[in-house]
N, C-alpha and C. Protein backbone atom coordinates (compact mmCIF):
# COMPACT_ATOMS: atom_id res chain seq x y z
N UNK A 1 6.37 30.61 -40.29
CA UNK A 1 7.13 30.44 -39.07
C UNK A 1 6.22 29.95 -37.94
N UNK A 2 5.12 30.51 -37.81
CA UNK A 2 4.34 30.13 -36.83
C UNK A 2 3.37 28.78 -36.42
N UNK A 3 3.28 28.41 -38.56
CA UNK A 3 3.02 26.81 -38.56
C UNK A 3 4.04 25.97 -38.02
N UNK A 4 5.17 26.17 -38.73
CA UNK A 4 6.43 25.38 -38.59
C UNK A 4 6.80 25.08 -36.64
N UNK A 5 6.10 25.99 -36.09
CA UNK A 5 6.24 25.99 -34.51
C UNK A 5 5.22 25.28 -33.64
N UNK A 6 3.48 25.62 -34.23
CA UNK A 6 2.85 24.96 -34.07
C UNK A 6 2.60 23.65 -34.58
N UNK A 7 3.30 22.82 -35.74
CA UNK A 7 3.54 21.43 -36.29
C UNK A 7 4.56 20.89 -35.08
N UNK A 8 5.70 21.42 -34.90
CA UNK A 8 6.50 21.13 -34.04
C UNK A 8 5.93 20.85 -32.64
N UNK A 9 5.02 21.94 -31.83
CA UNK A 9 4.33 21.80 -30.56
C UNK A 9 3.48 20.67 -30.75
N UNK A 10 2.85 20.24 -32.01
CA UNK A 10 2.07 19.37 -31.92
C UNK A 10 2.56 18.07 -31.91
N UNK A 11 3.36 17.62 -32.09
CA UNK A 11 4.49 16.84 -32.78
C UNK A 11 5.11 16.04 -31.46
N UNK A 12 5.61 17.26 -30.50
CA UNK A 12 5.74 17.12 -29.32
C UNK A 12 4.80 16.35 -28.20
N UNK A 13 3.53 17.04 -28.27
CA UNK A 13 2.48 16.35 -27.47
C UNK A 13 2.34 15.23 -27.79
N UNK A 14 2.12 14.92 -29.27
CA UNK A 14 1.92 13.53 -29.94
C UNK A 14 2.48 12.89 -28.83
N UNK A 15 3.96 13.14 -29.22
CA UNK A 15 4.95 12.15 -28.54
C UNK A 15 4.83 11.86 -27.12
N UNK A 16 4.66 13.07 -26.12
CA UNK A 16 4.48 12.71 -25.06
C UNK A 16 3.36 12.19 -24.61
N UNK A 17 2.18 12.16 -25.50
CA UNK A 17 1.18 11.16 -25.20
C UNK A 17 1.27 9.80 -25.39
N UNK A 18 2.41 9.77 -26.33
CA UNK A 18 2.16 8.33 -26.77
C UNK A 18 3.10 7.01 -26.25
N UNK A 19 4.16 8.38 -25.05
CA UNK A 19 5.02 7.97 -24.35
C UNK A 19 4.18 7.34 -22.93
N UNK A 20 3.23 8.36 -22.40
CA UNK A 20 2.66 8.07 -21.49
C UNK A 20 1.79 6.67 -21.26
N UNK A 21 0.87 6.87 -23.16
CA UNK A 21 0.45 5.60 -23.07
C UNK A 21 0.73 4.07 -22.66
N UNK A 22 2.07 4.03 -23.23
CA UNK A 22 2.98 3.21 -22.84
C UNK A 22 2.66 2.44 -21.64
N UNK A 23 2.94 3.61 -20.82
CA UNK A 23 2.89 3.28 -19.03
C UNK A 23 2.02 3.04 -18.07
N UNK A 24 0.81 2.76 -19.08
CA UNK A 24 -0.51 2.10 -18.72
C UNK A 24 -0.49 0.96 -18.03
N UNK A 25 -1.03 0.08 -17.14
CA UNK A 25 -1.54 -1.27 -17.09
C UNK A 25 -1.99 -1.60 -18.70
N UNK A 26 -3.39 -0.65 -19.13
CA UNK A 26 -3.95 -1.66 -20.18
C UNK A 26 -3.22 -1.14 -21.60
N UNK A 27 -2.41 -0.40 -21.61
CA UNK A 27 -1.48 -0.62 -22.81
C UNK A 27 -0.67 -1.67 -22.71
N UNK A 28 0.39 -2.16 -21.63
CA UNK A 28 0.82 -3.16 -21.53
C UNK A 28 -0.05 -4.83 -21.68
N UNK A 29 -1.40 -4.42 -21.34
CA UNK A 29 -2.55 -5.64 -21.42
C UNK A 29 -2.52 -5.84 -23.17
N UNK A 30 -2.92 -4.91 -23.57
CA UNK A 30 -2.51 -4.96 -25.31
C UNK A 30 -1.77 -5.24 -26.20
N UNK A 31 -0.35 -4.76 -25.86
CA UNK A 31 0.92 -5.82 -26.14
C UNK A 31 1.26 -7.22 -25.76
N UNK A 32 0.60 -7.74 -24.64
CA UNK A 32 0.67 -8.84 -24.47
C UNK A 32 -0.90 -9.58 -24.44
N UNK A 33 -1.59 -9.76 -25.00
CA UNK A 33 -2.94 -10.27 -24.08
C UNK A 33 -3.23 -11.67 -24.16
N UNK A 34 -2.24 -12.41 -24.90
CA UNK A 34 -1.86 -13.98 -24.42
C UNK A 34 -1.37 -14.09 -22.74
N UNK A 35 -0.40 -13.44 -22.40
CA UNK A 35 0.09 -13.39 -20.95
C UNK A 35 -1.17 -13.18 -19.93
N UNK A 36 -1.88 -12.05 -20.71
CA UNK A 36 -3.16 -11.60 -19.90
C UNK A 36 -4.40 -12.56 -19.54
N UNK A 37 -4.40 -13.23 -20.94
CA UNK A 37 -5.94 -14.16 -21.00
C UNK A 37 -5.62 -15.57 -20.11
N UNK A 38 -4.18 -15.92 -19.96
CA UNK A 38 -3.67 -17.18 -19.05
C UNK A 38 -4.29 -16.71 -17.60
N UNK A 39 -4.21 -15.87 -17.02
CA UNK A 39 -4.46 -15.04 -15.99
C UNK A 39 -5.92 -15.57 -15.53
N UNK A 40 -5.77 -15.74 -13.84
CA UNK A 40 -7.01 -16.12 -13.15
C UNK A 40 -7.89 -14.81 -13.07
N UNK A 41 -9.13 -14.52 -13.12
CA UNK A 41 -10.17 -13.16 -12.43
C UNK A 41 -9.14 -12.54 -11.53
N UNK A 42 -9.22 -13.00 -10.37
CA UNK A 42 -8.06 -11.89 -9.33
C UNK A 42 -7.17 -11.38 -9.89
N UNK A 43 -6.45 -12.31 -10.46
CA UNK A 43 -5.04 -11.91 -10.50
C UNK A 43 -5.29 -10.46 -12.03
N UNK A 44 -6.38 -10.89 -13.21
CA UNK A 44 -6.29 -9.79 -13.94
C UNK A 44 -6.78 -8.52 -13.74
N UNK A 45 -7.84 -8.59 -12.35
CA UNK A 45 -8.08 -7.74 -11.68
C UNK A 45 -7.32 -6.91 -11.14
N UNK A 46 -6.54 -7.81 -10.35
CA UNK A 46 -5.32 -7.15 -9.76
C UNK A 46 -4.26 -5.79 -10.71
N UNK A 47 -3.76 -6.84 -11.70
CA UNK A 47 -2.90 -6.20 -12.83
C UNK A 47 -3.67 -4.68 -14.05
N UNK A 48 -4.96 -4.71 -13.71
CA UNK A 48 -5.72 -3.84 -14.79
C UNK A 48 -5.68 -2.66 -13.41
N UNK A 49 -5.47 -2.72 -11.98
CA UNK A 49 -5.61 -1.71 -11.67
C UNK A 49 -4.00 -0.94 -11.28
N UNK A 50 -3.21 -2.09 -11.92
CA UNK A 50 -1.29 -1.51 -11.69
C UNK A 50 -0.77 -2.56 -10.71
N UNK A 51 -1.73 -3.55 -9.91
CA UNK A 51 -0.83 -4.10 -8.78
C UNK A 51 0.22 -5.06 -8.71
N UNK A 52 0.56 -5.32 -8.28
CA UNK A 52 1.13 -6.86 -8.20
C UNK A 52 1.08 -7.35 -7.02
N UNK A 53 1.26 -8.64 -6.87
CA UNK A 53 1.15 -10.32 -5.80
C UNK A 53 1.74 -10.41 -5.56
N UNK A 54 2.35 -11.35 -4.27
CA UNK A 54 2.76 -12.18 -3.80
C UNK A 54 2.58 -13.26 -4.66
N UNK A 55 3.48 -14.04 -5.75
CA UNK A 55 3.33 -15.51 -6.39
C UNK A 55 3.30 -15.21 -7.42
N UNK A 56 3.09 -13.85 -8.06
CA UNK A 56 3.09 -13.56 -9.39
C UNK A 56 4.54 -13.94 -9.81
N UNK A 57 4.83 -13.87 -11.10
CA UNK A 57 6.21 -13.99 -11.75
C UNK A 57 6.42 -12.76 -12.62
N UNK A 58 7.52 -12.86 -12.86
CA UNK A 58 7.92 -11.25 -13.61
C UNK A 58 7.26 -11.04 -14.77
N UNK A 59 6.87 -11.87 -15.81
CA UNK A 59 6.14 -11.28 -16.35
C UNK A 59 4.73 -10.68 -16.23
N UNK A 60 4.09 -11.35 -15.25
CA UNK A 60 2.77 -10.25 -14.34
C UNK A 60 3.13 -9.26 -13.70
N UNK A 61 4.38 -9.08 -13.32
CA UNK A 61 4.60 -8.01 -12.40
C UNK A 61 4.95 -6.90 -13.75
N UNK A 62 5.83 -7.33 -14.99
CA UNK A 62 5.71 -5.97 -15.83
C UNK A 62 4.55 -5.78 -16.36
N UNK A 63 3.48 -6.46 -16.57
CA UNK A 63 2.33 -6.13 -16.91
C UNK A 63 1.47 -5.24 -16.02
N UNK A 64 1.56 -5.89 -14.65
CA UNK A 64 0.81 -4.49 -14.03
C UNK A 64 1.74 -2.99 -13.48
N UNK A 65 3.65 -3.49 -13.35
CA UNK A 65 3.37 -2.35 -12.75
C UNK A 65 4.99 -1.40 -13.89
N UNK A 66 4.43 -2.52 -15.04
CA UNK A 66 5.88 -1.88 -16.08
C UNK A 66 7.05 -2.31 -15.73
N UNK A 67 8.33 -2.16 -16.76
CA UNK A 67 9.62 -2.19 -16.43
C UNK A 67 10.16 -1.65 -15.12
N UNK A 68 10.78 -2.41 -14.59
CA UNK A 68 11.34 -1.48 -13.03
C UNK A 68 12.43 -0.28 -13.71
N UNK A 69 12.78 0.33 -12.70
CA UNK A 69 13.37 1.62 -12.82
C UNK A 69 14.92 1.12 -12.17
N UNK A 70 14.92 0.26 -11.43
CA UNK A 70 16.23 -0.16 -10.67
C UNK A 70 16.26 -1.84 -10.84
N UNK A 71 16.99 -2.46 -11.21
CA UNK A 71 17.42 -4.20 -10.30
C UNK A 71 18.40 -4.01 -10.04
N UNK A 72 18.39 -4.78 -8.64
CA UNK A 72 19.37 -5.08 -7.69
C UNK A 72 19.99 -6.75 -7.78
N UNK A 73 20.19 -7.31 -6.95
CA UNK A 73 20.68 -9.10 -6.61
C UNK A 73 21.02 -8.77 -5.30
N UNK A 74 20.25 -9.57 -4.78
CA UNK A 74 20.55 -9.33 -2.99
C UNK A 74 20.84 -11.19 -2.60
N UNK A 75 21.74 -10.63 -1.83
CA UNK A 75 22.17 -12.33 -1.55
C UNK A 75 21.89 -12.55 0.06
N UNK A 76 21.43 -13.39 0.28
CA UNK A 76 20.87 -13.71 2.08
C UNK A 76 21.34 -15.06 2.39
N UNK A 77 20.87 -15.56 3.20
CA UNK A 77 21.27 -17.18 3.36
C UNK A 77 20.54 -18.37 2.43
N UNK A 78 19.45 -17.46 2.09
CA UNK A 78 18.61 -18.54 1.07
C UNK A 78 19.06 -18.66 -0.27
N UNK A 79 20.16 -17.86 -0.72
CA UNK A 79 20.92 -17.38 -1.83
C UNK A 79 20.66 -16.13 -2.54
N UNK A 80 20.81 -16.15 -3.74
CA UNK A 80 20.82 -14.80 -4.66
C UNK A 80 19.51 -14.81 -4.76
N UNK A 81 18.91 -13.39 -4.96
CA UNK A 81 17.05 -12.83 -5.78
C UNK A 81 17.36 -11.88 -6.40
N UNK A 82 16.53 -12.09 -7.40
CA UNK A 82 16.50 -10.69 -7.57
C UNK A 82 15.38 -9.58 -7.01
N UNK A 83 15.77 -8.20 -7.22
CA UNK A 83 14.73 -7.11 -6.60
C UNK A 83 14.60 -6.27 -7.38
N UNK A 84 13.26 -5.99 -7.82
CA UNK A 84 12.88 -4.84 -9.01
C UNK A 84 12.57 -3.48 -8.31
N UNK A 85 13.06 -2.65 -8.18
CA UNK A 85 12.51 -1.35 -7.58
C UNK A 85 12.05 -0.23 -8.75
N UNK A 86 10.69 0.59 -8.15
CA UNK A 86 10.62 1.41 -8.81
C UNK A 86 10.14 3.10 -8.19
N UNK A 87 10.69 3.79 -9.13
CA UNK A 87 11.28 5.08 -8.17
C UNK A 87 10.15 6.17 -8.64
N UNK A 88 9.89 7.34 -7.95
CA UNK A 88 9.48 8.62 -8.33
C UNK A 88 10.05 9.90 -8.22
N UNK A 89 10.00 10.96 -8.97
CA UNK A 89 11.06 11.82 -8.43
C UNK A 89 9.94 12.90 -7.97
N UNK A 90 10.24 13.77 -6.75
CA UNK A 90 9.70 14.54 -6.16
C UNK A 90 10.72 16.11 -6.31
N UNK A 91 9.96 17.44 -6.70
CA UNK A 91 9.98 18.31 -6.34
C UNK A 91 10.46 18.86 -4.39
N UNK A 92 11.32 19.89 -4.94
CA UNK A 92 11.40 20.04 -3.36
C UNK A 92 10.38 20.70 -2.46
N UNK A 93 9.09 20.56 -3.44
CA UNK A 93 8.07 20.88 -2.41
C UNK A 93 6.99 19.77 -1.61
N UNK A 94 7.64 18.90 -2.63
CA UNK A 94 6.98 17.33 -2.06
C UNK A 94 6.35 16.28 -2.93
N UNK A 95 6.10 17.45 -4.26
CA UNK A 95 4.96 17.06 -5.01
C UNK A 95 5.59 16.99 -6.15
N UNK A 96 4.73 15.26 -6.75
CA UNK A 96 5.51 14.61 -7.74
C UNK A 96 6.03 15.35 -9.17
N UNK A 97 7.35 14.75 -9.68
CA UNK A 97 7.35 15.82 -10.53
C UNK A 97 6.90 14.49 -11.74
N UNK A 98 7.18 13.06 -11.22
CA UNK A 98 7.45 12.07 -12.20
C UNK A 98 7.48 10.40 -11.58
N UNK A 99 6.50 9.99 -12.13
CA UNK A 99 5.94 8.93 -12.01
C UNK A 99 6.19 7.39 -12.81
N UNK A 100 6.60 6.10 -12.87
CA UNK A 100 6.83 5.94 -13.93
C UNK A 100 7.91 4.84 -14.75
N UNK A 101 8.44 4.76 -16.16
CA UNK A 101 9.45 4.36 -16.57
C UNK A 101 10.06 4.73 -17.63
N UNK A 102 8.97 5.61 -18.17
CA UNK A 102 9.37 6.03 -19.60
C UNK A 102 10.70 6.75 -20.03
N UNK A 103 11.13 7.23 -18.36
CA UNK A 103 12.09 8.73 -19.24
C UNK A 103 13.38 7.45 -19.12
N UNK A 104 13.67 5.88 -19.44
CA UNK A 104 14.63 5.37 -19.06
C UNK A 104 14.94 5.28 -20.62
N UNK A 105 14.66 5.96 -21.60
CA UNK A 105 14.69 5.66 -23.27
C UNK A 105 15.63 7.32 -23.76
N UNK A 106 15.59 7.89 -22.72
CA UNK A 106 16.09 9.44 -23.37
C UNK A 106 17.90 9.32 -22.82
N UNK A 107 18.73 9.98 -23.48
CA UNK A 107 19.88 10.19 -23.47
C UNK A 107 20.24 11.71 -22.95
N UNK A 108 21.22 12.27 -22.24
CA UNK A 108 21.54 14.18 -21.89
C UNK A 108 21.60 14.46 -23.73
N UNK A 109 21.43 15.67 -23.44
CA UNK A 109 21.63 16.86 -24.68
C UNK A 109 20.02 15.84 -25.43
N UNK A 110 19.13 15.28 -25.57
CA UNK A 110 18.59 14.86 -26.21
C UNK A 110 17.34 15.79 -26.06
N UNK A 111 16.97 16.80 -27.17
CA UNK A 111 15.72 17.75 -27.18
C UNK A 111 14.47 17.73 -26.83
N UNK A 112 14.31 16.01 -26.10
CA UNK A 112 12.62 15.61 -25.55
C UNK A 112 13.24 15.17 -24.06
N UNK A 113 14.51 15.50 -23.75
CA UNK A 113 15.28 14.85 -22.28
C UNK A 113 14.04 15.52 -21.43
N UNK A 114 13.86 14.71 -20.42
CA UNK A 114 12.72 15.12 -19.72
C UNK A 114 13.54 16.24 -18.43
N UNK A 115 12.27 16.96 -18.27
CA UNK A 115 12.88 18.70 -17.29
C UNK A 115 13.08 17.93 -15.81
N UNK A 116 12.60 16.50 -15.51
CA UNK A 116 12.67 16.44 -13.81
C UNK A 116 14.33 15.96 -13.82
N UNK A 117 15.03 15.60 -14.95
CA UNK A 117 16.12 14.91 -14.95
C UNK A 117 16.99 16.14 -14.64
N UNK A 118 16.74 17.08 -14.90
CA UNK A 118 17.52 18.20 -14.33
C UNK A 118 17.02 19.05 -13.52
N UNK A 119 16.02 19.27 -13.15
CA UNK A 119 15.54 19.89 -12.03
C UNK A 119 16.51 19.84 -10.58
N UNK A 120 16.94 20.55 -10.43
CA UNK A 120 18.32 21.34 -9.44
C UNK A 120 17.54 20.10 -8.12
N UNK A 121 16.36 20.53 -7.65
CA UNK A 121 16.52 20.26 -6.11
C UNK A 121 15.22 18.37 -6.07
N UNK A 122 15.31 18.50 -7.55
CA UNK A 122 14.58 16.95 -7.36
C UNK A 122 14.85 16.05 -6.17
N UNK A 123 14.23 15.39 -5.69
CA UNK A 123 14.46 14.07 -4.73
C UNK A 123 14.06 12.71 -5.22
N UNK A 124 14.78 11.67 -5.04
CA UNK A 124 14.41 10.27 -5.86
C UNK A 124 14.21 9.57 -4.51
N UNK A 125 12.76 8.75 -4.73
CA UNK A 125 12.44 8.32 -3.72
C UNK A 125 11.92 6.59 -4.18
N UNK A 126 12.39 5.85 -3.94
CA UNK A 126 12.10 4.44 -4.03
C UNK A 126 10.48 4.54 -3.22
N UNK A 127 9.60 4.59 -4.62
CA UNK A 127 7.81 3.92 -4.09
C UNK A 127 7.37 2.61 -3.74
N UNK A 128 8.16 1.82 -4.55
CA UNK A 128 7.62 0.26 -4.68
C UNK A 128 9.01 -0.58 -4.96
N UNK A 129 9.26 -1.76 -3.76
CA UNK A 129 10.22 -2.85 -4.16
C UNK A 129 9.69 -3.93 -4.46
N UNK A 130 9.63 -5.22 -5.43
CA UNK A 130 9.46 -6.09 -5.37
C UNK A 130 10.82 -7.15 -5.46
N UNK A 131 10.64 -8.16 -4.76
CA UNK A 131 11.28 -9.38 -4.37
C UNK A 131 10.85 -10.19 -4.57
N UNK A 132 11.99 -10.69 -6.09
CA UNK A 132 11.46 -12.54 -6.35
C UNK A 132 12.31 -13.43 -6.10
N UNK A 133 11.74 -14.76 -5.35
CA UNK A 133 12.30 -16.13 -4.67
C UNK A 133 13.21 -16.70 -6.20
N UNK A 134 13.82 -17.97 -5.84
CA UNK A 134 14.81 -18.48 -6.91
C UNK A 134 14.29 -18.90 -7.95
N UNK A 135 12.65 -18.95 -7.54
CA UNK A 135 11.55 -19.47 -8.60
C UNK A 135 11.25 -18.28 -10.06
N UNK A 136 11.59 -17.42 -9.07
CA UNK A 136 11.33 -15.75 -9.94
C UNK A 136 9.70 -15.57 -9.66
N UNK A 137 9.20 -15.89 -8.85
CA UNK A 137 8.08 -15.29 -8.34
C UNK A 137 7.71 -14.29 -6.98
N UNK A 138 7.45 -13.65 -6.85
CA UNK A 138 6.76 -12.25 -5.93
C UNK A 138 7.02 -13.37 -4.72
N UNK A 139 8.43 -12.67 -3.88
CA UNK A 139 7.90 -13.26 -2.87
C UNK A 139 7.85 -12.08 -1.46
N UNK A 140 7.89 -11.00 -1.69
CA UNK A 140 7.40 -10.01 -0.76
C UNK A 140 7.46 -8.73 -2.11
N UNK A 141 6.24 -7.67 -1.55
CA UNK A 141 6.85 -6.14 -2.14
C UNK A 141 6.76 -5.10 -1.06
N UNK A 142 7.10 -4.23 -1.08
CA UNK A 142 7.41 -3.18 0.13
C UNK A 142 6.81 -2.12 -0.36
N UNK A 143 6.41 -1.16 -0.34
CA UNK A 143 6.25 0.38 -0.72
C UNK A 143 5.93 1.22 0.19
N UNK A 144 6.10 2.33 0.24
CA UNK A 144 5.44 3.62 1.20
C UNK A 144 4.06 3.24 1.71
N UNK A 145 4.45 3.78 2.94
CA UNK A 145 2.56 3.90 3.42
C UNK A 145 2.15 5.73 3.30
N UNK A 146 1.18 5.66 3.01
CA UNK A 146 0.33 7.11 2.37
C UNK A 146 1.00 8.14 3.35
């Protein structure tokens, strides 16, 4: 009984490590590193530490900062864009509970559903917007100041 619990706990971590990995910059550098090696010095600089540009295009922007958590289509006078936002959820004490994109793969009742998805007094707070021109390149991003 007590293997069968500890195989299981282990089993678990596996997974959530290997979920996390995921959500790397340089795991994403690894799945793609044709996208990566096209890439000027700055710009892979940029992306190995999570960032993104102004001029980048969406596929640099999921490389450094992952799948967004939200798209929008915002329409202005210059026409339709799209806008990638990505969110964190905060504890009601301030402090993060969840960082990220991974938990966008889990379903309710699902036995690895992550605990911030139900956490009673969570807060969802938009960290980072990016905005791409008709070109589909970075043409502003927004985020919190510290």
């Amino acid at each position: 009984m007590k293997i069968s619990k500890l195989l299981l706990g282990l089993g678990t971590l596996l997974l959530a490590v290997g979920l996390v990995g995921c959500a790397t910059p340089q795991a994403r550098i690894e799945k793609n590193p044709a996208a990566f090696a096209r890439l000027s010095p700055t710009q892979q600089e940029m992306i190995k530490k999570g960032q993104a540009g102004v001029g980048f295009d969406q596929e640099m922007v999921k490389l450094a900062l992952g799948e967004p958590d939200r798209v929008r289509a915002r329409t202005d006078a210059q026409g339709t864009t799209e806008v990638w936002s990505y969110v964190t959820y905060d504890g009601d004490n301030g402090y993060p509970l969840y960082r990220g994109f991974y938990h966008r793969y889990y379903f309710w009742g699902d036995p690895l559903y992550p605990y911030y998805m139900n956490y009673a007094s969570r807060r969802t707070r938009e960290q980072l917007r990016v905005a791409f021109d008709a070109a589909g390149k970075v043409a502003s991003i927004e985020q919190e100041k510290p």
